[in-house]
N, C-alpha and C. Protein backbone atom coordinates (compact mmCIF):
# COMPACT_ATOMS: atom_id res chain seq x y z
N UNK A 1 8.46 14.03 -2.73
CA UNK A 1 7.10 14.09 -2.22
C UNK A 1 6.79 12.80 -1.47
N UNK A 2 6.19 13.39 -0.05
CA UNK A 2 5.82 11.95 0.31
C UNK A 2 3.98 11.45 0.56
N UNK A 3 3.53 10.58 -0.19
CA UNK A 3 2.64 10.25 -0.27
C UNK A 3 1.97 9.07 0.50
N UNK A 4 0.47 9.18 0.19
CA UNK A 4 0.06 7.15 0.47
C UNK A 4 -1.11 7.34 -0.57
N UNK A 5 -0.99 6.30 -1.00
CA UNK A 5 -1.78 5.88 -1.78
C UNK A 5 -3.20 4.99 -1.03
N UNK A 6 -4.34 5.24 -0.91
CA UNK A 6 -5.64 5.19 -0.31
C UNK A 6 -6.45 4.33 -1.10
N UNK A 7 -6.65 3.50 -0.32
CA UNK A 7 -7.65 2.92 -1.14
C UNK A 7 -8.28 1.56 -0.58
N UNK A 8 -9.40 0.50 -0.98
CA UNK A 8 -9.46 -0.62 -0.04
C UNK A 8 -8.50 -1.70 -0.86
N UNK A 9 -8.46 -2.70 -0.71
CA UNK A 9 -7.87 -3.71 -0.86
C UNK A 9 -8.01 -4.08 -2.76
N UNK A 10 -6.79 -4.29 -3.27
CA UNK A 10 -7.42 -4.97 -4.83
C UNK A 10 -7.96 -3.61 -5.41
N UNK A 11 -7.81 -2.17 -5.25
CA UNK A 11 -8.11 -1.08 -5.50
C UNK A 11 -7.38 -0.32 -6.84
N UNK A 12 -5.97 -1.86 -7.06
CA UNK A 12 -4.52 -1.25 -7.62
C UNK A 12 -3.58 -0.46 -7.11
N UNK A 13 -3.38 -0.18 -5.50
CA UNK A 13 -2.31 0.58 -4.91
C UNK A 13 -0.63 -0.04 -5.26
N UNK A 14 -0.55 -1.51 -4.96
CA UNK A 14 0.21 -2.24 -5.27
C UNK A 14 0.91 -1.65 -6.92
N UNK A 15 -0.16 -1.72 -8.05
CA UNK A 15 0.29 -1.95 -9.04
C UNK A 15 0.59 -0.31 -9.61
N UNK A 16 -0.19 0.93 -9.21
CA UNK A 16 0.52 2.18 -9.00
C UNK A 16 1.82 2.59 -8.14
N UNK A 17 2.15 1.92 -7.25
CA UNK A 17 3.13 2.16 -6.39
C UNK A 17 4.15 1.60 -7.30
N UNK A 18 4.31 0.43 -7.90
CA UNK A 18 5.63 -0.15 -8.38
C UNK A 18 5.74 0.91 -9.92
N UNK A 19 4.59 1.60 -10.09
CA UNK A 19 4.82 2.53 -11.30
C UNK A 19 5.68 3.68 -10.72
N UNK A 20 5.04 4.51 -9.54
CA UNK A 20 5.62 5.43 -9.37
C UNK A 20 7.45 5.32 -8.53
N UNK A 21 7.53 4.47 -8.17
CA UNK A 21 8.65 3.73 -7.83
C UNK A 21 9.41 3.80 -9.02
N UNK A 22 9.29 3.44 -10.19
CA UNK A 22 9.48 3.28 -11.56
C UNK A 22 9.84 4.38 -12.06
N UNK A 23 9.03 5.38 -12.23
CA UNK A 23 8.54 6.37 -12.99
C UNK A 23 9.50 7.91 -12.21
N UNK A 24 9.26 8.05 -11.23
CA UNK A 24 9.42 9.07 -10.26
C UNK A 24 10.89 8.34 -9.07
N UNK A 25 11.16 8.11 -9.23
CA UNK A 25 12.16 7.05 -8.00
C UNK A 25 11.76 7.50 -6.43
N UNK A 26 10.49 6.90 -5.95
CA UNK A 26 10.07 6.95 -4.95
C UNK A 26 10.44 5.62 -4.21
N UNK A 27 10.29 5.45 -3.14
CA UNK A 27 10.34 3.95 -2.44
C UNK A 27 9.33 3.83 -2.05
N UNK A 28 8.79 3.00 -2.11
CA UNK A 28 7.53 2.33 -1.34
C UNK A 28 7.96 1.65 -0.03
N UNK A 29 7.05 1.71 0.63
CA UNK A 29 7.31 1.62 2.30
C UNK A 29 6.20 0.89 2.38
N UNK A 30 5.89 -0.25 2.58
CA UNK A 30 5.25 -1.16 2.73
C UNK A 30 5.34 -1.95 3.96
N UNK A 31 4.68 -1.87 4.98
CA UNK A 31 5.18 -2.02 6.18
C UNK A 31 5.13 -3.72 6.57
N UNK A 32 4.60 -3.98 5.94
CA UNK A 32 4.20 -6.04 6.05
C UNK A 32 5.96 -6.22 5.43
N UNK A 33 6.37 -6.03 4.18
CA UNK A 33 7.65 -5.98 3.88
C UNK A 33 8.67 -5.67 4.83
N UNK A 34 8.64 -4.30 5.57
CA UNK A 34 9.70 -4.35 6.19
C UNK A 34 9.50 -4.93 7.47
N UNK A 35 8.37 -5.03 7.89
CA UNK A 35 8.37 -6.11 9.17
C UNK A 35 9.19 -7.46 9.15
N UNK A 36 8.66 -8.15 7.75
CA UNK A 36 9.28 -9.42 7.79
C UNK A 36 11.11 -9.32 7.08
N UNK A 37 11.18 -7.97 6.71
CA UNK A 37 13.05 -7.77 6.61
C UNK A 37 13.28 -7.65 8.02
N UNK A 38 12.74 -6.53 8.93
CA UNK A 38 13.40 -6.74 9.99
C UNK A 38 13.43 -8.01 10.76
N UNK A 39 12.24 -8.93 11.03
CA UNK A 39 12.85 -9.94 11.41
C UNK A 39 13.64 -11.00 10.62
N UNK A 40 13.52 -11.29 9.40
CA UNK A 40 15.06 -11.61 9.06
C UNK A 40 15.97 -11.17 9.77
N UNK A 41 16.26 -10.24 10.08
CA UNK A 41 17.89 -9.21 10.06
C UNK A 41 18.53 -9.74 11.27
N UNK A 42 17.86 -10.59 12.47
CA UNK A 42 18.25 -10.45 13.30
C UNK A 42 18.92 -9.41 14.42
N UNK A 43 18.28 -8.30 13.97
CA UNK A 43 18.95 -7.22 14.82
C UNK A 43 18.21 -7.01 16.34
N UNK A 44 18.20 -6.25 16.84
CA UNK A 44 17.84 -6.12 17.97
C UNK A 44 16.04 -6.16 18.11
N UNK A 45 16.26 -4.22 16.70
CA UNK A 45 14.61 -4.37 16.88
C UNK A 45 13.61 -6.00 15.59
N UNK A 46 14.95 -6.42 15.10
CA UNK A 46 14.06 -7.79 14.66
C UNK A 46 13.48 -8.57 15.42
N UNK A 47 14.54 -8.85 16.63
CA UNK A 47 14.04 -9.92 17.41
C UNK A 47 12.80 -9.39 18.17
N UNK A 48 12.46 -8.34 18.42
CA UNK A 48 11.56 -7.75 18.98
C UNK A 48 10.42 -7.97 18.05
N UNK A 49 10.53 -7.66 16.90
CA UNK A 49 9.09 -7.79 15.93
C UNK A 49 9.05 -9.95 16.01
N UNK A 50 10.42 -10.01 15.61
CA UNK A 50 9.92 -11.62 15.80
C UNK A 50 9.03 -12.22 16.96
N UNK A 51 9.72 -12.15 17.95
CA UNK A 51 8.84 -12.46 19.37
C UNK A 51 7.44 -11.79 19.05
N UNK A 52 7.05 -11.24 19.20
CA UNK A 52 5.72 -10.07 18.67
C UNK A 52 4.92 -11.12 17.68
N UNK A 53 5.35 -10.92 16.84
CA UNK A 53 4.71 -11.87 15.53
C UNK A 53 4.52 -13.67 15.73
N UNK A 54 5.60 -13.54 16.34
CA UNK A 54 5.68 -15.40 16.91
C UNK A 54 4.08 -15.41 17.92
N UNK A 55 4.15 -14.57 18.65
CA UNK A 55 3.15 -14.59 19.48
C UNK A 55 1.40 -14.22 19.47
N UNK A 56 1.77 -13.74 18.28
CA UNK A 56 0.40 -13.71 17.33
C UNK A 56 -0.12 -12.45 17.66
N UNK A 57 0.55 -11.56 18.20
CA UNK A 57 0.14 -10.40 18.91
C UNK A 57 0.64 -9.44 16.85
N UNK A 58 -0.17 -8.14 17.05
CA UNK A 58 0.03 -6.94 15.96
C UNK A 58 1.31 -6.49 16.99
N UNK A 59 2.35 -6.02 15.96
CA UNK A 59 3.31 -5.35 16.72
C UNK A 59 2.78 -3.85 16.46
N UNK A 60 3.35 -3.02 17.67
CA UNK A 60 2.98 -1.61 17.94
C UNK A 60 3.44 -0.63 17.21
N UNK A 61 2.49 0.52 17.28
CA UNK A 61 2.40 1.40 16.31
C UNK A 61 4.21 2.04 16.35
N UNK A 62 4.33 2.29 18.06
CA UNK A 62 6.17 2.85 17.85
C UNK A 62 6.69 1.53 17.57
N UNK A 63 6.52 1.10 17.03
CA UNK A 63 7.45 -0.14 16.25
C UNK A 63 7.81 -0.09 14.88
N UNK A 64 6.26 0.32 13.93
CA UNK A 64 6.66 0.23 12.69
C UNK A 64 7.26 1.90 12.55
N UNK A 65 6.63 2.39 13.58
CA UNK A 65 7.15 4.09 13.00
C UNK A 65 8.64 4.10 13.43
N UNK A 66 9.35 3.51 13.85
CA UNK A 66 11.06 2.84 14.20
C UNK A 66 11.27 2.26 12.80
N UNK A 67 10.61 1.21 12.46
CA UNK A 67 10.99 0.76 10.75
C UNK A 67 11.00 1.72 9.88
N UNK A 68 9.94 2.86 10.06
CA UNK A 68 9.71 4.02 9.10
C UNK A 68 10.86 4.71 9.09
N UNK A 69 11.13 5.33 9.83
CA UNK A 69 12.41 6.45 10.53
C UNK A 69 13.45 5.46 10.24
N UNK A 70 13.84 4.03 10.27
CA UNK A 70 14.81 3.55 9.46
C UNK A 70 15.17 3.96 8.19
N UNK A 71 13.83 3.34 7.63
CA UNK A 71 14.06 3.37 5.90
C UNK A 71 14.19 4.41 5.33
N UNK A 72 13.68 5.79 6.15
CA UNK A 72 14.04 7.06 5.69
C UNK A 72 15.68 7.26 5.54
N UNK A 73 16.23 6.94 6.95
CA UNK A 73 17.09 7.09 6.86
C UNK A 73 18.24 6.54 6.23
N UNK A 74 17.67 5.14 5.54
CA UNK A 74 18.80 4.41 4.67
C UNK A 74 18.32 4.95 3.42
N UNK A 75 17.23 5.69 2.78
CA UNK A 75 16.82 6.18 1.37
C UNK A 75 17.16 7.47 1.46
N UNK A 76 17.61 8.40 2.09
CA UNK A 76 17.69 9.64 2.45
C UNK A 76 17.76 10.40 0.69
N UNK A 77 18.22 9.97 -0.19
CA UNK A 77 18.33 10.23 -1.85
C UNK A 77 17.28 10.47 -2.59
N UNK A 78 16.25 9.22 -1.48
CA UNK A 78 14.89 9.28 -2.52
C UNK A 78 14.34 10.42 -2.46
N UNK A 79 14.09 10.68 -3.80
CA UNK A 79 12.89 11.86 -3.87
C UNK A 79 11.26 11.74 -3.75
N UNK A 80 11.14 10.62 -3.23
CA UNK A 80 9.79 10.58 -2.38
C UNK A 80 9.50 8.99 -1.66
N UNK A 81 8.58 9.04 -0.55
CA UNK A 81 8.16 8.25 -0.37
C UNK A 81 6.41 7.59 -0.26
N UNK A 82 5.97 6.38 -0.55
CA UNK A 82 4.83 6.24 -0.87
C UNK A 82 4.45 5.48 0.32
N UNK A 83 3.64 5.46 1.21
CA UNK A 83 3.07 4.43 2.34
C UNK A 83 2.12 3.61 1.73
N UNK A 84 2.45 2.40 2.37
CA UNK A 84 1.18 1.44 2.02
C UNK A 84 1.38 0.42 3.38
N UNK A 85 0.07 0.25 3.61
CA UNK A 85 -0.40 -0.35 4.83
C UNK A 85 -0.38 0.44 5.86
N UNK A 86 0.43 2.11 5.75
CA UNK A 86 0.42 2.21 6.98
C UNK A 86 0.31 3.89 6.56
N UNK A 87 -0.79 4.82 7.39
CA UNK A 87 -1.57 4.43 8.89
C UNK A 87 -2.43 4.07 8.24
N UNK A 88 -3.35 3.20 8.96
CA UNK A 88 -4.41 2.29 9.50
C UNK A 88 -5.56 3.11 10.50
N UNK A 89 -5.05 4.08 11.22
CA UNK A 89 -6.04 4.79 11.93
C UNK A 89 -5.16 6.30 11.91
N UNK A 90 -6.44 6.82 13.10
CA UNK A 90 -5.77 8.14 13.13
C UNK A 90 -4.97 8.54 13.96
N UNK A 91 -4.94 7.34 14.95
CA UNK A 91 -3.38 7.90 15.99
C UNK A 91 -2.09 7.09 15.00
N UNK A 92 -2.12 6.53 14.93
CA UNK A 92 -0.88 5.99 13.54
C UNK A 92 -0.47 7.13 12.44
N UNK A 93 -1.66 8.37 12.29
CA UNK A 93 -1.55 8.54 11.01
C UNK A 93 -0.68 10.21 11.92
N UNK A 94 -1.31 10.32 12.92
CA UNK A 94 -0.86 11.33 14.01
C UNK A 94 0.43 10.65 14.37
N UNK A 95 0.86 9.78 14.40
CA UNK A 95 2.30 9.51 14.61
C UNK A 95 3.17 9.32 13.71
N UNK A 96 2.66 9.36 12.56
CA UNK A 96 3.57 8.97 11.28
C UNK A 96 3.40 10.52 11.31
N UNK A 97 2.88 11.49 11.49
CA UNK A 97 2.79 12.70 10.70
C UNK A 97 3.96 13.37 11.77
N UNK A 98 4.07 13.39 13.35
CA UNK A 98 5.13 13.56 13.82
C UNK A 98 6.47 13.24 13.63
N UNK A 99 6.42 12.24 13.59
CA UNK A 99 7.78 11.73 12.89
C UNK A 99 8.31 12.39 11.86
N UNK A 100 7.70 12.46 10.18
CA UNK A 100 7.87 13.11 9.54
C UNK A 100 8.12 14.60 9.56
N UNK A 101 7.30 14.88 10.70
CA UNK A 101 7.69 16.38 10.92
C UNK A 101 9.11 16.42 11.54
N UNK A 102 9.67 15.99 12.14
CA UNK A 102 10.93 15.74 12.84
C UNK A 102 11.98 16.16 11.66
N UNK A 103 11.71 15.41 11.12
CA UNK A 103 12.44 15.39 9.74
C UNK A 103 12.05 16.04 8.35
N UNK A 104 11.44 16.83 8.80
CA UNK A 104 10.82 18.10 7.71
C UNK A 104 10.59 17.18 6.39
N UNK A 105 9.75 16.38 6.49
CA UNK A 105 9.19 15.46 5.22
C UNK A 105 7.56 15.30 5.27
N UNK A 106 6.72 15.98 5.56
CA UNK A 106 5.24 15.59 5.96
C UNK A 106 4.67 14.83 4.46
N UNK A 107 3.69 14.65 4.88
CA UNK A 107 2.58 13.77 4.03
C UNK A 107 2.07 14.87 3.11
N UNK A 108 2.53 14.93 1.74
CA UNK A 108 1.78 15.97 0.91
C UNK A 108 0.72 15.49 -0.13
N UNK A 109 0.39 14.35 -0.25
CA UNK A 109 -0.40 14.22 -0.87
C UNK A 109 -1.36 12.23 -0.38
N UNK A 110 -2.62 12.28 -0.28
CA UNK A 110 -3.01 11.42 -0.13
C UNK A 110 -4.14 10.90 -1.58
N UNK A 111 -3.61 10.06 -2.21
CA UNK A 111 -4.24 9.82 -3.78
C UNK A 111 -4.99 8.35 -3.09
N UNK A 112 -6.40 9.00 -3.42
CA UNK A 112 -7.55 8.03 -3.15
C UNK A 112 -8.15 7.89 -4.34
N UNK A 113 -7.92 6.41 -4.68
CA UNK A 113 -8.67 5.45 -5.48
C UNK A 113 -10.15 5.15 -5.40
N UNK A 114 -10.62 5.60 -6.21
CA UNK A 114 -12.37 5.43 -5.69
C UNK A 114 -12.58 4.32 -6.63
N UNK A 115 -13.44 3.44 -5.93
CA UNK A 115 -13.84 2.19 -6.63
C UNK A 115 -15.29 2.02 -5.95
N UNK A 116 -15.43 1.06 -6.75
CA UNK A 116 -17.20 0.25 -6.62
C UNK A 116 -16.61 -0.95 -6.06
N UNK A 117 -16.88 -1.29 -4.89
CA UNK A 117 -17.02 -2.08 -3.46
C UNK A 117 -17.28 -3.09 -4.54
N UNK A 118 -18.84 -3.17 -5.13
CA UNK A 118 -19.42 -4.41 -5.62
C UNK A 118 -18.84 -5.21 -6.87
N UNK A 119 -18.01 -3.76 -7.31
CA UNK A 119 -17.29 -4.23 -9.03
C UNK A 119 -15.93 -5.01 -8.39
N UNK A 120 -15.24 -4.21 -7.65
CA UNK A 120 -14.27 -5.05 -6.76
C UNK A 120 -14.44 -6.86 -6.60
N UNK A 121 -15.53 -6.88 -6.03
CA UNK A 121 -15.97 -7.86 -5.30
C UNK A 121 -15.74 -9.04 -6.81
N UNK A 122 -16.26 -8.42 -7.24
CA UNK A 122 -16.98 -8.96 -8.93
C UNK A 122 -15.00 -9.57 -9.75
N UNK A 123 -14.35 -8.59 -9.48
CA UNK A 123 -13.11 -8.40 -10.00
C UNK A 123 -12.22 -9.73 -9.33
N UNK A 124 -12.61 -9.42 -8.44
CA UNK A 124 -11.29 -10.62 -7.52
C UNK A 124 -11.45 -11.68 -7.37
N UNK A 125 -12.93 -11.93 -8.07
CA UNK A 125 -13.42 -13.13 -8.14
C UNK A 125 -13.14 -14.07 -9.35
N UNK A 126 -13.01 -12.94 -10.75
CA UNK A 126 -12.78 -13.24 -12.11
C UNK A 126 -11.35 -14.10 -11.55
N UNK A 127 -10.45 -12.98 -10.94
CA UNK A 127 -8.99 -12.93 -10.61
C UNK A 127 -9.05 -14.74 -10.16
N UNK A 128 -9.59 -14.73 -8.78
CA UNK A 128 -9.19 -15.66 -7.88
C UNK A 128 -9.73 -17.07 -9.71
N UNK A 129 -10.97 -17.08 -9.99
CA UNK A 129 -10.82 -18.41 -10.70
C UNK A 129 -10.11 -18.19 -11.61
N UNK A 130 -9.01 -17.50 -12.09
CA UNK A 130 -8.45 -17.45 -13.32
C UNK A 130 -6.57 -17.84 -13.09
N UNK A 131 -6.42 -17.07 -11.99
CA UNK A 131 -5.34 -16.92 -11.24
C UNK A 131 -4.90 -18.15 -9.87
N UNK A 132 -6.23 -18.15 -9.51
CA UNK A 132 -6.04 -19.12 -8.21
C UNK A 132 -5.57 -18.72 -7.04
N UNK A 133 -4.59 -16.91 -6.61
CA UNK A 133 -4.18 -16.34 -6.12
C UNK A 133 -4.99 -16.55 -4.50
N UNK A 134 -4.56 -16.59 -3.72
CA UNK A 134 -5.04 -17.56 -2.36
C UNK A 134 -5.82 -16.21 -1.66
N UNK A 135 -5.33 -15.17 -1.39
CA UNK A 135 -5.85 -13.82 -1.04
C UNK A 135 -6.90 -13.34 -1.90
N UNK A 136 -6.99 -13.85 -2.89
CA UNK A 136 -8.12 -13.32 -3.91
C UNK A 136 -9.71 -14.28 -3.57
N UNK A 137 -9.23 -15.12 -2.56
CA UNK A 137 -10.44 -16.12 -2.50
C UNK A 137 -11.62 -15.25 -2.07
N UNK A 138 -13.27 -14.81 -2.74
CA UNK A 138 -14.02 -14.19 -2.97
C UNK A 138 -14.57 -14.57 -1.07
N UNK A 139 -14.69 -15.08 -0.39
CA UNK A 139 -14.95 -15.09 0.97
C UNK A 139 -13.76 -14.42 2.00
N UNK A 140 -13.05 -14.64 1.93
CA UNK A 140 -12.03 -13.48 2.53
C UNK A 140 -11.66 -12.77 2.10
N UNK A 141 -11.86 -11.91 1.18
CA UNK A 141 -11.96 -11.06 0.31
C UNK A 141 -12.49 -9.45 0.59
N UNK A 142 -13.71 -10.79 0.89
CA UNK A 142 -15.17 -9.99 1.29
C UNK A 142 -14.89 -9.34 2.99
N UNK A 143 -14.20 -10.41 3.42
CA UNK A 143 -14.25 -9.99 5.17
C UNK A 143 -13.02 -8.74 5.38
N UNK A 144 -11.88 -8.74 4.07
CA UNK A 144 -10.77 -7.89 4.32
C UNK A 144 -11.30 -6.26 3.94
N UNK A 145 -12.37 -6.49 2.73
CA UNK A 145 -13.23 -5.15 2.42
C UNK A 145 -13.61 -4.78 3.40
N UNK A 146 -15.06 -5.62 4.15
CA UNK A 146 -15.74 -4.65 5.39
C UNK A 146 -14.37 -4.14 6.36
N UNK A 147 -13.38 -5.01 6.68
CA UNK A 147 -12.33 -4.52 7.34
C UNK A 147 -11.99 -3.04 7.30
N UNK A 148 -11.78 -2.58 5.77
CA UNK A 148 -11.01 -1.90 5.60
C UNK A 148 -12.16 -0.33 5.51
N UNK A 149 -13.60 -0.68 5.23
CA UNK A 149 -14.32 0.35 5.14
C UNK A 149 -14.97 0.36 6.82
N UNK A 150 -14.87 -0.69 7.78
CA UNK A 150 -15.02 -0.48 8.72
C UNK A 150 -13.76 0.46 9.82
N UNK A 151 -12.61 0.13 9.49
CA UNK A 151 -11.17 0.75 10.56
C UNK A 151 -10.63 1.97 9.75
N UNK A 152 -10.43 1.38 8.38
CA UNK A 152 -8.96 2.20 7.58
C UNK A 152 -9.86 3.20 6.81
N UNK A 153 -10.99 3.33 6.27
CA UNK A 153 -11.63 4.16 5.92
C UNK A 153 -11.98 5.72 6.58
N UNK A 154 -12.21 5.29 7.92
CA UNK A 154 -12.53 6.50 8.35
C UNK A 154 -11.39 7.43 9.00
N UNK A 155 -10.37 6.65 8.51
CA UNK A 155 -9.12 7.80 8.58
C UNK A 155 -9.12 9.12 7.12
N UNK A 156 -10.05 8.43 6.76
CA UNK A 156 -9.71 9.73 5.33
C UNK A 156 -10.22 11.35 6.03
N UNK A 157 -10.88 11.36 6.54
CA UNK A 157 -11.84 12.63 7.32
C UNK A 157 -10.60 13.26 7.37
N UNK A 158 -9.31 12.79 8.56
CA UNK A 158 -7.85 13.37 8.82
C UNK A 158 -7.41 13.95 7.85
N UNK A 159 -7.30 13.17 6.89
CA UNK A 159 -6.27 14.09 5.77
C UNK A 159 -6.92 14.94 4.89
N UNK A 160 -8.38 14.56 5.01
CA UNK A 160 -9.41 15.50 4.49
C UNK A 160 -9.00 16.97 4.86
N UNK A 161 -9.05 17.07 6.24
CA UNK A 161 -9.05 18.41 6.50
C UNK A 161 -7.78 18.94 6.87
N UNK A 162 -6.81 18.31 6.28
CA UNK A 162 -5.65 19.28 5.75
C UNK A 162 -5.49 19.27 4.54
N UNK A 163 -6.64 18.99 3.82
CA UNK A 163 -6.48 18.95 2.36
C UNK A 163 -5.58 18.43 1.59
N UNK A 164 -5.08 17.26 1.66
CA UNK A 164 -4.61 16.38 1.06
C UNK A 164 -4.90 15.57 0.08
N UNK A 165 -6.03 15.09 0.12
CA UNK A 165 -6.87 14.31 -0.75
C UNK A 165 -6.84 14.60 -1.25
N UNK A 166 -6.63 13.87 -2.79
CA UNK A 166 -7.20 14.02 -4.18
C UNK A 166 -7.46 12.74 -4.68
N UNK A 167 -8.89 12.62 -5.09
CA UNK A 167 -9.55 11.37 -5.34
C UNK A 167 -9.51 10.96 -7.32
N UNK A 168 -9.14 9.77 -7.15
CA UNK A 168 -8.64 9.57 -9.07
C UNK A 168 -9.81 8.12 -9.32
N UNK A 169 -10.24 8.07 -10.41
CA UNK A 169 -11.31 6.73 -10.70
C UNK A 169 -10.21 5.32 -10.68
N UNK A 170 -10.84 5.09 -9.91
CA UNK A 170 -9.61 3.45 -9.49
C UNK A 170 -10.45 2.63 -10.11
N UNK A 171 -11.56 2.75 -10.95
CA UNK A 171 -12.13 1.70 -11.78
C UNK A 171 -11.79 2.01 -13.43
N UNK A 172 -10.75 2.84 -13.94
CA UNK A 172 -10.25 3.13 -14.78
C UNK A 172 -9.49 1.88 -15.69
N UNK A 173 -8.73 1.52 -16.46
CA UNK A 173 -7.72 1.49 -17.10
C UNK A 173 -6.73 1.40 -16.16
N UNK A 174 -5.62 0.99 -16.01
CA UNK A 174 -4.25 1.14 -15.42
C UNK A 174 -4.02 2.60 -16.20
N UNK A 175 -3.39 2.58 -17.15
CA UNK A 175 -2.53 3.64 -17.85
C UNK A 175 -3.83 4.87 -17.24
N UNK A 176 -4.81 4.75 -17.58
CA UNK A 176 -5.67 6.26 -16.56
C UNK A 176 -5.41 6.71 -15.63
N UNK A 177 -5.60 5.32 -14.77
CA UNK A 177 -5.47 5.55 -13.11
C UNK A 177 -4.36 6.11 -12.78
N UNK A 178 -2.73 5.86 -14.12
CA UNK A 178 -1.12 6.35 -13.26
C UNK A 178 -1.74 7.57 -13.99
N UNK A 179 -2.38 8.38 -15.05
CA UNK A 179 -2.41 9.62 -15.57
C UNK A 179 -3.26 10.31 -14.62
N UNK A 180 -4.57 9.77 -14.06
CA UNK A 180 -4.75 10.85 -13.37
C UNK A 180 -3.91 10.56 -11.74
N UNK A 181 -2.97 9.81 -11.48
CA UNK A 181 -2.47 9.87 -10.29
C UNK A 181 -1.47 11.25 -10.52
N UNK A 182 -0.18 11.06 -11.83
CA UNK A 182 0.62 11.94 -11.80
C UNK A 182 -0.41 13.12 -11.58
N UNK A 183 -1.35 13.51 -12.01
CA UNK A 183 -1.91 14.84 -12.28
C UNK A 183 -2.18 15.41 -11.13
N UNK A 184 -2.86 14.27 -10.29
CA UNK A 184 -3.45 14.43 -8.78
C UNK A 184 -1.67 14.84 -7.71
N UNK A 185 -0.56 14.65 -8.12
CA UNK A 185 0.82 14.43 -7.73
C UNK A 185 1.26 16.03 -7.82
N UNK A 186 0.54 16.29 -9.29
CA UNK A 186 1.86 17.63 -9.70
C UNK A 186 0.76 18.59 -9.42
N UNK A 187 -0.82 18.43 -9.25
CA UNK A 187 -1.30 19.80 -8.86
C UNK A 187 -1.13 20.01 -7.85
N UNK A 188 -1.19 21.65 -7.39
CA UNK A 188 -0.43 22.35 -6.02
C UNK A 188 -1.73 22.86 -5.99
């Protein structure tokens, strides 16, 4: 099954993904990750994301969907894959969904984390003074939220209406949030 896990930032996608990774032997596809493997790698399309990134420019959407269509093809075993970070909008999410179609793998399930914006806010703040975690700092925090309910949010409508969605309480418990994820996973 290939999935993404939905949600804003600090929502717990991270810490469900390394479950179902775990649990289910999915790969997570994390596209900030394989950006910075491919430029390690020095390969062709590395040096391409390097230059790109050196230059402070976002590298392009047929760029990471080239990393995607990689990693498929070096996991070809896995029995699912999970997106995170990526799509971001709805022509991304229209090009990841082509791709996948290519390769008879579409997007069957989109598991949205519903949370309280303000409890969030409240959360990453406990985090950041307890932890010190540099991304958790409660002022950029704040600017990566509106981000994400301003751009990445209103991609949900898309998968809305192919019925994909299934929404689980992301202000739960961990052990809840993976119980009602599997549940949200195995209903058809």
């Amino acid at each position: 099954m290939n999935l993404i896990l939905f949600g804003p930032p600090a929502a717990g996608k991270g810490t469900q993904a390394k479950r179902l990774t775990a649990e289910r032997g999915y790969v997570q596809l994390s596209t900030g990750d394989m950006l910075r493997a491919a430029r390690k790698s020095g390969s062709e399309l590395g040096n391409k994301v390097a230059a790109i990134m050196d230059s402070g420019s976002l590298v392009s959407d047929d760029i990471v969907i080239a990393l995607i269509e990689d990693a498929l093809a070096q996991n070809k075993s896995a029995s699912g894959f999970i997106f995170d970070g990526f799509p971001r909008t709805v022509a991304q999410a229209e090009a990841l969904d082509a791709m996948l179609a290519r390769h008879g793998k579409p997007i069957e399930r989109v598991v949205l984390l519903e949370v309280d914006a303000g409890k969030l806010l409240d959360r990453v703040a406990k985090r950041f003074a307890e932890e010190g975690r540099a991304d958790d700092n409660p002022v950029s925090f704040k600017v990566r939220l509106d981000k994400y309910f301003a751009e990445t949010a209103p991609l949900l409508p898309y998968y809305e209406k192919q019925g994909k969605v299934r929404g689980v309480d992301g202000m739960a418990n961990i052990e809840d949030v993976a119980k009602s994820i599997s549940a949200a996973l195995d209903a058809r």
